[in-house]
C-alpha atoms as a PDB file:
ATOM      1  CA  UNK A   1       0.000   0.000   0.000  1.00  0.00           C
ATOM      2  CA  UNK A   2       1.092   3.499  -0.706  1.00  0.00           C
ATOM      3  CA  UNK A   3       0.926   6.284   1.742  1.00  0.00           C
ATOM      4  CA  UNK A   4       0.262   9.368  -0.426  1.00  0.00           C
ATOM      5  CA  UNK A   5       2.817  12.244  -0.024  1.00  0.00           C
ATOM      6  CA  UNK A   6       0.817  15.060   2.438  1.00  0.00           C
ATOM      7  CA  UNK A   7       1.018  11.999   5.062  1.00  0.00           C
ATOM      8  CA  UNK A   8       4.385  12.000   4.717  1.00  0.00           C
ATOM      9  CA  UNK A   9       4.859  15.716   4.946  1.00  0.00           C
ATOM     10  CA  UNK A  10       2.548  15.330   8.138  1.00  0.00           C
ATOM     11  CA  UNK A  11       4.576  12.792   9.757  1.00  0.00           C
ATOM     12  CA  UNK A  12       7.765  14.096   9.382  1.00  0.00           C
ATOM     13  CA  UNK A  13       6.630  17.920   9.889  1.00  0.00           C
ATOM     14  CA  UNK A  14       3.675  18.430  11.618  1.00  0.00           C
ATOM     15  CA  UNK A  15       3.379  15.663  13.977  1.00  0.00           C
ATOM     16  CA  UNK A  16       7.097  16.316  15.449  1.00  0.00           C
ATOM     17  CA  UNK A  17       6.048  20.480  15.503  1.00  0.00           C
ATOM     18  CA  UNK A  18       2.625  19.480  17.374  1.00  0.00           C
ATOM     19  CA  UNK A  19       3.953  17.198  20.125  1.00  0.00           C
ATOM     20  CA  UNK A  20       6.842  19.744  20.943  1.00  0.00           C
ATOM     21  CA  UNK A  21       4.522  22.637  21.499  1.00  0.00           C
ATOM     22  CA  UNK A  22       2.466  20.649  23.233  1.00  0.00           C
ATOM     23  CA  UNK A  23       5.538  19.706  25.769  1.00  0.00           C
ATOM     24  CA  UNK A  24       6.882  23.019  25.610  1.00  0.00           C
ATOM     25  CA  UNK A  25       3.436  24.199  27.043  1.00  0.00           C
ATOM     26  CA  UNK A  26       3.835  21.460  29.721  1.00  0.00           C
ATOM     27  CA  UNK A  27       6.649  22.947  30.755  1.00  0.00           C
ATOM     28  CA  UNK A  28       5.837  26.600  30.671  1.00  0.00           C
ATOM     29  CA  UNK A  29       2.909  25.768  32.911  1.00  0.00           C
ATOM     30  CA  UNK A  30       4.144  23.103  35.034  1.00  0.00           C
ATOM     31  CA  UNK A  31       7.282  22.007  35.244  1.00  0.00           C
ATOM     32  CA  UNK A  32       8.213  23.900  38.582  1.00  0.00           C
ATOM     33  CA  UNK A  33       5.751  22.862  40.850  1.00  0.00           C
ATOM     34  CA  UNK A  34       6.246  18.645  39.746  1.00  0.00           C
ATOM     35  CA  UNK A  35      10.525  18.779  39.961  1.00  0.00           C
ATOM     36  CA  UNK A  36      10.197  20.419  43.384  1.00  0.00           C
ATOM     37  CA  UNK A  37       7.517  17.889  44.475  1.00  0.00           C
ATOM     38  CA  UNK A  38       5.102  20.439  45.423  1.00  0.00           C
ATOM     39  CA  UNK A  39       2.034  18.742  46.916  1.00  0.00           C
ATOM     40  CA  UNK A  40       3.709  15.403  47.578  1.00  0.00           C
ATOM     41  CA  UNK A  41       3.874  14.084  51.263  1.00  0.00           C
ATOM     42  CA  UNK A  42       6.861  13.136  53.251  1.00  0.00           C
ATOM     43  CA  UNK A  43       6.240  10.110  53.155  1.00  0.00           C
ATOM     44  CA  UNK A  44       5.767   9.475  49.060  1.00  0.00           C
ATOM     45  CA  UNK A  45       9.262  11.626  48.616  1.00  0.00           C
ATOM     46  CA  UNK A  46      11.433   8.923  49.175  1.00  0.00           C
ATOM     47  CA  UNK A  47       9.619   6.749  46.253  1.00  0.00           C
ATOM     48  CA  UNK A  48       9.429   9.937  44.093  1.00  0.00           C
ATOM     49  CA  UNK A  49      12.942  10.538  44.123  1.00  0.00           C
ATOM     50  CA  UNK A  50      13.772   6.633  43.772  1.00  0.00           C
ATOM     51  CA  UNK A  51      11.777   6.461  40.791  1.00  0.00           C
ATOM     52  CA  UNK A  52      13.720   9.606  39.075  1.00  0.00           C
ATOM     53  CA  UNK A  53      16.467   7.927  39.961  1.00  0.00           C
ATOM     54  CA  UNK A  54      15.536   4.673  38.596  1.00  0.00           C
ATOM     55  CA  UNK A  55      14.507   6.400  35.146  1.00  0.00           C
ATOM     56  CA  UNK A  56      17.465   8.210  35.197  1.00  0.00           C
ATOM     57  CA  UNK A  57      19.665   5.014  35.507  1.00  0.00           C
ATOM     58  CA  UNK A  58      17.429   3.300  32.284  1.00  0.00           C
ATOM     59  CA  UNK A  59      18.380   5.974  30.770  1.00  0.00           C
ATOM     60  CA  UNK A  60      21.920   6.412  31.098  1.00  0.00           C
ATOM     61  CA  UNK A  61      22.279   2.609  30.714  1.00  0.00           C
ATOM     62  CA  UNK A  62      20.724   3.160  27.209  1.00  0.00           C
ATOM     63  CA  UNK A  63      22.483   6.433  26.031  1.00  0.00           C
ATOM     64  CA  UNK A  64      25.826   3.697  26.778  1.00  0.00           C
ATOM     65  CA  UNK A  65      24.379   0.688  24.649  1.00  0.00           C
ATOM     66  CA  UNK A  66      23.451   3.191  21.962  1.00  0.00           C
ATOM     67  CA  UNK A  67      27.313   4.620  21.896  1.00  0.00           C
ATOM     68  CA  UNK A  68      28.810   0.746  22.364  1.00  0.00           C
ATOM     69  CA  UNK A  69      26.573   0.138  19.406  1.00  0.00           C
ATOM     70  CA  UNK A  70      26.855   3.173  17.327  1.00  0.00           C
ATOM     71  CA  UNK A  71      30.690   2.845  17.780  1.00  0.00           C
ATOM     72  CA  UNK A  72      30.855  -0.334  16.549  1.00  0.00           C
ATOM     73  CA  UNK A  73      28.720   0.358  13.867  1.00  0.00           C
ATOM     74  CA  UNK A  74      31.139   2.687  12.463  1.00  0.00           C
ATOM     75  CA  UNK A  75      33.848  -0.069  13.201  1.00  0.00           C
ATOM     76  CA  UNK A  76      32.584  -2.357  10.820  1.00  0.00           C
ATOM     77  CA  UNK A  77      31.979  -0.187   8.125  1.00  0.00           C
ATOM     78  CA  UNK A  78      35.384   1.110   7.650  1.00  0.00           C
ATOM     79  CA  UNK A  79      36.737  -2.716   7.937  1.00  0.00           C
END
């Protein structure tokens, strides 16, 4: 089947434009109060902040598999 060409032009322009303003609004209006933990109890810090930390870890651990991979990547197509 053959996707006609304004889908294309959608999914590579439009789509990408649409979801950024749409985060970039997130963040103008809310960011703040959710990074500081602003209406959080005491006792629910402790599992917020293990659960950045957690998601920060996954992705760390990815950015390195993508660089082992990338790197050898690059390795193979110059041998």
């Amino acid at each position: 089947m053959q996707v006609p060409g304004i889908y294309k032009f959608i999914i590579k322009y439009i789509t990408p434009l649409f979801l950024f303003s749409i985060l970039g609004i997130w963040f103008w209006q809310e960011w703040i109060p959710i990074i500081f933990m602003k209406g959080v109890s005491e006792i629910n810090q402790a599992y917020v902040l293990g659960t950045r930390a957690g998601l920060l870890l996954i992705f760390l651990t990815l950015v390195i598999l993508v660089k082992i991979a990338w790197g050898r990547r690059k390795k193979t197509r110059v041998g």
